[in-house]
N, C-alpha and C. Protein backbone atom coordinates (compact mmCIF):
# COMPACT_ATOMS: atom_id res chain seq x y z
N UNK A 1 7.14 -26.17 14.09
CA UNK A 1 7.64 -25.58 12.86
C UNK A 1 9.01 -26.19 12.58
N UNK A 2 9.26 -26.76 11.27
CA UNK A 2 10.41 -27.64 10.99
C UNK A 2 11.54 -26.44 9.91
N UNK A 3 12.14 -26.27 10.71
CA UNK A 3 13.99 -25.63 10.34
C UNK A 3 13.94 -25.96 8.43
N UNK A 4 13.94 -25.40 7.55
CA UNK A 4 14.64 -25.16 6.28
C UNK A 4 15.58 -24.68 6.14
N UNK A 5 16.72 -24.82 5.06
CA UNK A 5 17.79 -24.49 4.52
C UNK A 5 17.04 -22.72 3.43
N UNK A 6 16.04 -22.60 3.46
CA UNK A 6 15.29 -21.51 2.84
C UNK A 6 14.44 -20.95 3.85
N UNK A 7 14.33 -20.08 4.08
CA UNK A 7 13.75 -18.82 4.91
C UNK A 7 12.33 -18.67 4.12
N UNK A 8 11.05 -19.09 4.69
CA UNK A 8 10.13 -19.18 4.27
C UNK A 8 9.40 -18.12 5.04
N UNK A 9 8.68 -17.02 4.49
CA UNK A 9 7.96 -15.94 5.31
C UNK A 9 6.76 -16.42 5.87
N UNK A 10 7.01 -16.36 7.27
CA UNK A 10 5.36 -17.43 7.77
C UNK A 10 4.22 -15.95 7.83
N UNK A 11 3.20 -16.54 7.90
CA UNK A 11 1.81 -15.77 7.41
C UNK A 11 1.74 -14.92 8.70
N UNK A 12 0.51 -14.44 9.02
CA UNK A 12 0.37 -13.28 10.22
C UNK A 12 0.34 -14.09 11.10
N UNK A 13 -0.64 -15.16 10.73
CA UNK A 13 -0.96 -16.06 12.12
C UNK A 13 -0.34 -16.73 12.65
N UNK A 14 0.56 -17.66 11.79
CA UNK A 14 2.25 -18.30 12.03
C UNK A 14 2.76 -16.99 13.11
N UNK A 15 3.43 -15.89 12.00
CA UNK A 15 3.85 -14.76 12.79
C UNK A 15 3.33 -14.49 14.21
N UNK A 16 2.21 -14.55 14.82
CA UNK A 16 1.82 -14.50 16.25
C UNK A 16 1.67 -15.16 16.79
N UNK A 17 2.19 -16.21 16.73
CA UNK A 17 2.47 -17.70 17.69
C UNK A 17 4.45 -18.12 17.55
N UNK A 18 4.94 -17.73 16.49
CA UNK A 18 6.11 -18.38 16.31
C UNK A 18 7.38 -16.71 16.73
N UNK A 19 6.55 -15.17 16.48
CA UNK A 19 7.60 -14.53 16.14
C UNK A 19 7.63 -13.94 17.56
N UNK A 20 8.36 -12.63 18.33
CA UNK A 20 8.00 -12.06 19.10
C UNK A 20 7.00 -10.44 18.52
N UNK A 21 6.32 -9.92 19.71
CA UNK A 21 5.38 -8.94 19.24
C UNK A 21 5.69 -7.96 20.10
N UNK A 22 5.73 -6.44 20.17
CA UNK A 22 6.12 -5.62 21.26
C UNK A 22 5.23 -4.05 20.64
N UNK A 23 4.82 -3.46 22.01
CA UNK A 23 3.67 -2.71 21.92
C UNK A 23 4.36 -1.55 21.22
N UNK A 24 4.07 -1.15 19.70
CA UNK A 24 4.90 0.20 19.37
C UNK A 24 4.39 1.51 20.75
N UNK A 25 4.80 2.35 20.55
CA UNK A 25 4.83 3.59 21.17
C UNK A 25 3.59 4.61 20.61
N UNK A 26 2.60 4.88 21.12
CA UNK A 26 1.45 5.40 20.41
C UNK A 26 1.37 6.96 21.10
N UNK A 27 1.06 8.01 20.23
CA UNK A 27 0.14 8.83 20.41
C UNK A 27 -1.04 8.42 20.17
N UNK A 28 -2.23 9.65 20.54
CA UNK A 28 -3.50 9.79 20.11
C UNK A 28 -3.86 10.99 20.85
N UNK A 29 -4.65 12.43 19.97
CA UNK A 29 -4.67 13.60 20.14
C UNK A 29 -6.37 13.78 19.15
N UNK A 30 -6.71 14.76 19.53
CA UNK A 30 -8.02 14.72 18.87
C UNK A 30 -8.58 16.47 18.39
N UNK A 31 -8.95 16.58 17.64
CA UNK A 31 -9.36 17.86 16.90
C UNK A 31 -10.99 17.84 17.09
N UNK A 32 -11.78 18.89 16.33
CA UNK A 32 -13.49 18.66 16.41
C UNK A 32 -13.48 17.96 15.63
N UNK A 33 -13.02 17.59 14.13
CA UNK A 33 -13.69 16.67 13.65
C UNK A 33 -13.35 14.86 13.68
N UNK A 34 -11.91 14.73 14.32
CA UNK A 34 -11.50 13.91 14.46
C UNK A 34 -10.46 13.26 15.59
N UNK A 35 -9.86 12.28 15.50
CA UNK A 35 -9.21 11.47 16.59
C UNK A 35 -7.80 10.97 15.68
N UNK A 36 -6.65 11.44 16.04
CA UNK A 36 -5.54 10.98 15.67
C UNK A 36 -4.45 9.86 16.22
N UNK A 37 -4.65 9.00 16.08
CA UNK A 37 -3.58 7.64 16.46
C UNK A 37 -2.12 7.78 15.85
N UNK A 38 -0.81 8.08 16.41
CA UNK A 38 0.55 8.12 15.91
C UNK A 38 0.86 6.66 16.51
N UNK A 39 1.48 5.50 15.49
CA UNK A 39 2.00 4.72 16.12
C UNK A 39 3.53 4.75 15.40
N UNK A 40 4.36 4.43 16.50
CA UNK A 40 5.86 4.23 15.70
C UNK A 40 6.14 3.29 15.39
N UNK A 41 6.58 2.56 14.21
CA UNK A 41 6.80 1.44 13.72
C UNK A 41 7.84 1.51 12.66
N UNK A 42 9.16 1.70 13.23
CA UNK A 42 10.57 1.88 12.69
C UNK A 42 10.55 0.06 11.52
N UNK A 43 10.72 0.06 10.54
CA UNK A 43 11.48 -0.71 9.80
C UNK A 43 9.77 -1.59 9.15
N UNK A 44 9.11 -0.72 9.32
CA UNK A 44 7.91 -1.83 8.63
C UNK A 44 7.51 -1.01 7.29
N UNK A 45 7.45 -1.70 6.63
CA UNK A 45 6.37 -1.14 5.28
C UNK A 45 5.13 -1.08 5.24
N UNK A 46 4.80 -0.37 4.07
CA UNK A 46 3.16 -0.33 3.97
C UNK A 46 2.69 -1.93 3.58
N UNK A 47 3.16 -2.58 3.09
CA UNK A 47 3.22 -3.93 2.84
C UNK A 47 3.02 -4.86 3.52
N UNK A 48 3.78 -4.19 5.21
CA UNK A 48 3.74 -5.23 6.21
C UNK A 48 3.11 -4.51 7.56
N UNK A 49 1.61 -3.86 6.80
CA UNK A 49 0.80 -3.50 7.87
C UNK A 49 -0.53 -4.08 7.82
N UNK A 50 -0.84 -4.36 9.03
CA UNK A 50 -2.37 -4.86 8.71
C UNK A 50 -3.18 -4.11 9.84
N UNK A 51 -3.93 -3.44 9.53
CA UNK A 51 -5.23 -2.70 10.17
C UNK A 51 -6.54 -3.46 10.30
N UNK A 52 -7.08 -3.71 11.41
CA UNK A 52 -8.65 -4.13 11.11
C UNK A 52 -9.51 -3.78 12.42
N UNK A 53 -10.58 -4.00 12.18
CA UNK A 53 -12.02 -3.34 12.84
C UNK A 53 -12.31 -4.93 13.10
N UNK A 54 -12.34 -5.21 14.64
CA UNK A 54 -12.96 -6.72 14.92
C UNK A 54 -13.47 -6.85 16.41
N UNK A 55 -14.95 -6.93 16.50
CA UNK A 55 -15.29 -6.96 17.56
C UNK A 55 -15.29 -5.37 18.53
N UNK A 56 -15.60 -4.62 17.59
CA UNK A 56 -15.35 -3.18 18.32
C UNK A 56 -14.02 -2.90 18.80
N UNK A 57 -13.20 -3.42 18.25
CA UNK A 57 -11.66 -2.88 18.77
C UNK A 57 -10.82 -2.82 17.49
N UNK A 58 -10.15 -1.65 17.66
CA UNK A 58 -9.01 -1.47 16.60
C UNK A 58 -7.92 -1.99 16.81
N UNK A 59 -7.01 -2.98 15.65
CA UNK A 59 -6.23 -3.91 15.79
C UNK A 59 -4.83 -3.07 14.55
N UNK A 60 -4.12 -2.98 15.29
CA UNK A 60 -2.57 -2.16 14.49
C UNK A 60 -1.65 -3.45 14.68
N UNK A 61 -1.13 -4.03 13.59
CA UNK A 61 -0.26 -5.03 13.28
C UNK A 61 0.86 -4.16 12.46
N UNK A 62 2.36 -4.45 12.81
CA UNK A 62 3.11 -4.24 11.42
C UNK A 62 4.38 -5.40 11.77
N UNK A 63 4.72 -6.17 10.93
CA UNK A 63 5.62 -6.60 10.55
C UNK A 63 7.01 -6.12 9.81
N UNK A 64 8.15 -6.39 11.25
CA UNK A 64 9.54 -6.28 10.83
C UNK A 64 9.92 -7.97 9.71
N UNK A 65 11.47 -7.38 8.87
CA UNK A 65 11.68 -8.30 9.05
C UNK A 65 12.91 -9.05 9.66
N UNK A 66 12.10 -10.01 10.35
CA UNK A 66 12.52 -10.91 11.44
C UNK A 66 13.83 -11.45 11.49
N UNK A 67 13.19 -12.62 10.78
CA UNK A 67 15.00 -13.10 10.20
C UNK A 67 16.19 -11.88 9.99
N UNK A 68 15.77 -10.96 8.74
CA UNK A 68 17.57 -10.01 9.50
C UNK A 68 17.68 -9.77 11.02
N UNK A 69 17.22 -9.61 11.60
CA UNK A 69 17.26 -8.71 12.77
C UNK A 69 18.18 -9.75 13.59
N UNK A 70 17.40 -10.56 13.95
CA UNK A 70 17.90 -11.71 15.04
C UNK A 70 18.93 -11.92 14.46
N UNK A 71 19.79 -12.47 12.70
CA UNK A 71 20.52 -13.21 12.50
C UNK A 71 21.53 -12.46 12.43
N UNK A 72 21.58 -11.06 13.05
CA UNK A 72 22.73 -9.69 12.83
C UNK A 72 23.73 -10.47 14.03
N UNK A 73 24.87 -9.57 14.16
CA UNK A 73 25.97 -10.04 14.84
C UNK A 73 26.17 -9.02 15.67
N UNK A 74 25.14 -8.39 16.82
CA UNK A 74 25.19 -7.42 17.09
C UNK A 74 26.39 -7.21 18.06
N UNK A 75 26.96 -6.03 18.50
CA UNK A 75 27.84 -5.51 19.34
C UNK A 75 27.21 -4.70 20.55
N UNK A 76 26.38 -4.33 20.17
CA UNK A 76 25.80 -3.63 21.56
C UNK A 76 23.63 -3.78 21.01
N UNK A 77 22.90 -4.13 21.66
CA UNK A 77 22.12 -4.24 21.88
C UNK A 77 20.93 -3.73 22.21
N UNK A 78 20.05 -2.59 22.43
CA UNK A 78 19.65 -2.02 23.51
C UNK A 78 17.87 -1.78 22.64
N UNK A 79 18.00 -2.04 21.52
CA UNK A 79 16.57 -1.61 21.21
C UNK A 79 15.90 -3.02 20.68
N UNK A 80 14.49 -2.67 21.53
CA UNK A 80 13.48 -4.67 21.58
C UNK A 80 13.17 -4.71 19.95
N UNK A 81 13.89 -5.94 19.44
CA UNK A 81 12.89 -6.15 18.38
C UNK A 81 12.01 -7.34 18.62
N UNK A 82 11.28 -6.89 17.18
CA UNK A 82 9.73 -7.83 17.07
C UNK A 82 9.12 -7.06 16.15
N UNK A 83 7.70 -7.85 15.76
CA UNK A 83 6.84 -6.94 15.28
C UNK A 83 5.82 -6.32 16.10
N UNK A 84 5.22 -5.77 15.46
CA UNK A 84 4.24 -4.31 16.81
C UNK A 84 2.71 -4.80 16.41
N UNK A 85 2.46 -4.96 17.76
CA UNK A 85 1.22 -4.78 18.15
C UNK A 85 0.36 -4.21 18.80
N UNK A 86 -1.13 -3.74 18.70
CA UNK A 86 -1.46 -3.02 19.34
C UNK A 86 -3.38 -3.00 19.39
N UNK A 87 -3.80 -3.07 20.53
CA UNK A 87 -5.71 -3.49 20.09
C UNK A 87 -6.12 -2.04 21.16
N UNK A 88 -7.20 -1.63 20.79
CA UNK A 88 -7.64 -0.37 21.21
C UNK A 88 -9.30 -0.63 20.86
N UNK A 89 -10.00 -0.45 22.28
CA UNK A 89 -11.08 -0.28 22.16
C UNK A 89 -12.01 0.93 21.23
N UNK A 90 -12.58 0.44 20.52
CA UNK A 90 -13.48 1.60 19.47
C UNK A 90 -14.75 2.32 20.00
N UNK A 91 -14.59 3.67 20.50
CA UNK A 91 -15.86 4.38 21.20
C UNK A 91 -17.00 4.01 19.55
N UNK A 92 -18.09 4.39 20.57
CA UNK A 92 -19.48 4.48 19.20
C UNK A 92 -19.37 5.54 18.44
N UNK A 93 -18.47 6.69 19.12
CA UNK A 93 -18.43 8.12 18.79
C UNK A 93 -17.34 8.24 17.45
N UNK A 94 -16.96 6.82 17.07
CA UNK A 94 -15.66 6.70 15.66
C UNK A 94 -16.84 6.50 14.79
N UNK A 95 -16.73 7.13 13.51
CA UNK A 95 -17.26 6.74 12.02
C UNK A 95 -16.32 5.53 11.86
N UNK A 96 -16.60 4.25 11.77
CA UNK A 96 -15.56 3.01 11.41
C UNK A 96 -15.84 3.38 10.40
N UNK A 97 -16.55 3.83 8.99
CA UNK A 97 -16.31 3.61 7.69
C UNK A 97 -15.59 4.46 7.01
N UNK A 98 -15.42 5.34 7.94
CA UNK A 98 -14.39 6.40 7.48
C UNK A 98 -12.64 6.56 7.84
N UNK A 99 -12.82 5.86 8.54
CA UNK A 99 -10.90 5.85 9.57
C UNK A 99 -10.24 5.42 8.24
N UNK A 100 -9.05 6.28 8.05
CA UNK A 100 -8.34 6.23 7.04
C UNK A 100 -6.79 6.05 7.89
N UNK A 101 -5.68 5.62 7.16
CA UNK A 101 -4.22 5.11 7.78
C UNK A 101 -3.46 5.45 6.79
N UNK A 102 -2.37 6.13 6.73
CA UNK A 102 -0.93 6.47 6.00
C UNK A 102 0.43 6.19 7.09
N UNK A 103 1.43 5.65 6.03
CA UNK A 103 2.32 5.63 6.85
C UNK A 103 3.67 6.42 6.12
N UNK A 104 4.58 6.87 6.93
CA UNK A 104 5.52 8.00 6.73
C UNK A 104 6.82 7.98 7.28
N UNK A 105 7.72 8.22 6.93
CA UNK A 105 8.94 7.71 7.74
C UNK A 105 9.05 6.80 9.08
N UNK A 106 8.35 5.61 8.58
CA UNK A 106 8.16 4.49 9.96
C UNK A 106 7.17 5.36 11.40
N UNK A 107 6.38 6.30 11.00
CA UNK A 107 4.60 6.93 11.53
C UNK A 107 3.79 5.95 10.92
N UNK A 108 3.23 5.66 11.53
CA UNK A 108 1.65 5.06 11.31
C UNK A 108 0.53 6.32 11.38
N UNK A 109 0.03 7.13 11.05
CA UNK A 109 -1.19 7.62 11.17
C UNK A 109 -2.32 7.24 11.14
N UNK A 110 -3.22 6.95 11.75
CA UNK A 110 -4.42 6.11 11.36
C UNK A 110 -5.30 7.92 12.52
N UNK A 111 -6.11 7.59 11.06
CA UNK A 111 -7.30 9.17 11.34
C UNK A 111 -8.99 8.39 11.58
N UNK A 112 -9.05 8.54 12.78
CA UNK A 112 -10.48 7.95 13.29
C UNK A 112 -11.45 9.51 13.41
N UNK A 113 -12.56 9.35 12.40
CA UNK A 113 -13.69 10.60 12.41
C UNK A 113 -14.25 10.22 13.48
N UNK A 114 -14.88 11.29 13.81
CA UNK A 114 -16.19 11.79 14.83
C UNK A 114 -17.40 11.17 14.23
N UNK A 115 -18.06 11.19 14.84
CA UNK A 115 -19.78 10.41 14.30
C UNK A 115 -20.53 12.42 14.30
N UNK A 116 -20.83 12.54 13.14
CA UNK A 116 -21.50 14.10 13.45
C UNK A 116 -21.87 14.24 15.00
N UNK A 117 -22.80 13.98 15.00
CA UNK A 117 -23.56 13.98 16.61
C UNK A 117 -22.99 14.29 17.68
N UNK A 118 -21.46 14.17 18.21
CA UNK A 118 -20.00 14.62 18.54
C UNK A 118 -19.80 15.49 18.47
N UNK A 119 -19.77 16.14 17.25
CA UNK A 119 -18.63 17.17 16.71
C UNK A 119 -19.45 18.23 17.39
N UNK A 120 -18.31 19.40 17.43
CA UNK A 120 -18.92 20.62 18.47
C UNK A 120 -19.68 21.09 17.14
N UNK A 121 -20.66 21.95 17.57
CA UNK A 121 -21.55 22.66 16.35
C UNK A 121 -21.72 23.94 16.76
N UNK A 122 -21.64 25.35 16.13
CA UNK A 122 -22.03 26.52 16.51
C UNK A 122 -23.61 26.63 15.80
N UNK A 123 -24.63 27.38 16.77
CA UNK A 123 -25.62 27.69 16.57
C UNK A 123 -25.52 28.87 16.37
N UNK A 124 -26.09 29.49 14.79
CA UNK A 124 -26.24 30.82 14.54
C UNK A 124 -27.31 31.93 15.71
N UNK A 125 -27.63 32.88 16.01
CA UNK A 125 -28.66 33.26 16.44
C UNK A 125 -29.28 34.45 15.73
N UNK A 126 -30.70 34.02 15.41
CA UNK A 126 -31.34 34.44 14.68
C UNK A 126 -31.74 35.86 14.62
């Protein structure tokens, strides 16, 4: 990769060979009808998230940006930057067409459903 006088935003894939990557901090808690993923991802936008379903594993990407961070003049040091990564095996027991993701004061939520067949069920008695 050749040095510019202009700060050119390299793509995801650039980004995971050229930037550093560090595992955000995850919950995951689960209800009957569903499975909740909290990831923390301080300073990313909805802009600079990418979610995907590949190969049966769930893939959480978010992009800081880079360039400020490193080019700060820091005085004291102590928290890793990078952007966040994170791959998580997908039980059969997730609806993939349903997992929905919001993000919220630098929360990731990503809501993975139950497959019916899962979910607890009460049987009336007759």
């Amino acid at each position: 990769m050749t040095e510019t006088t202009e700060t050119k935003k390299l793509t995801w894939e650039e980004a995971l060979e050229y930037e550093p990557w560090v595992a955000p901090l995850i919950d995951i808690y689960e209800t009957d009808e569903n499975f909740y993923l909290i990831a923390q991802m301080p300073g990313v936008t909805k802009d600079n998230i990418k979610i995907k379903l590949e190969n049966g594993h769930l893939v959480i990407m978010g992009r800081i940006d880079y360039d400020s961070h490193v080019n700060r003049k820091y005085v004291l040091k102590e928290i890793e930057s990078g952007n966040f990564y994170r791959k998580f095996k997908i039980s059969d027991n997730i609806n993939t067409d349903k997992i929905d993701a919001k993000l919220e004061n630098g929360l990731l939520e990503v809501t993975l459903p139950k497959q019916e067949k899962i979910r607890p069920r009460r049987i009336d008695i007759k």
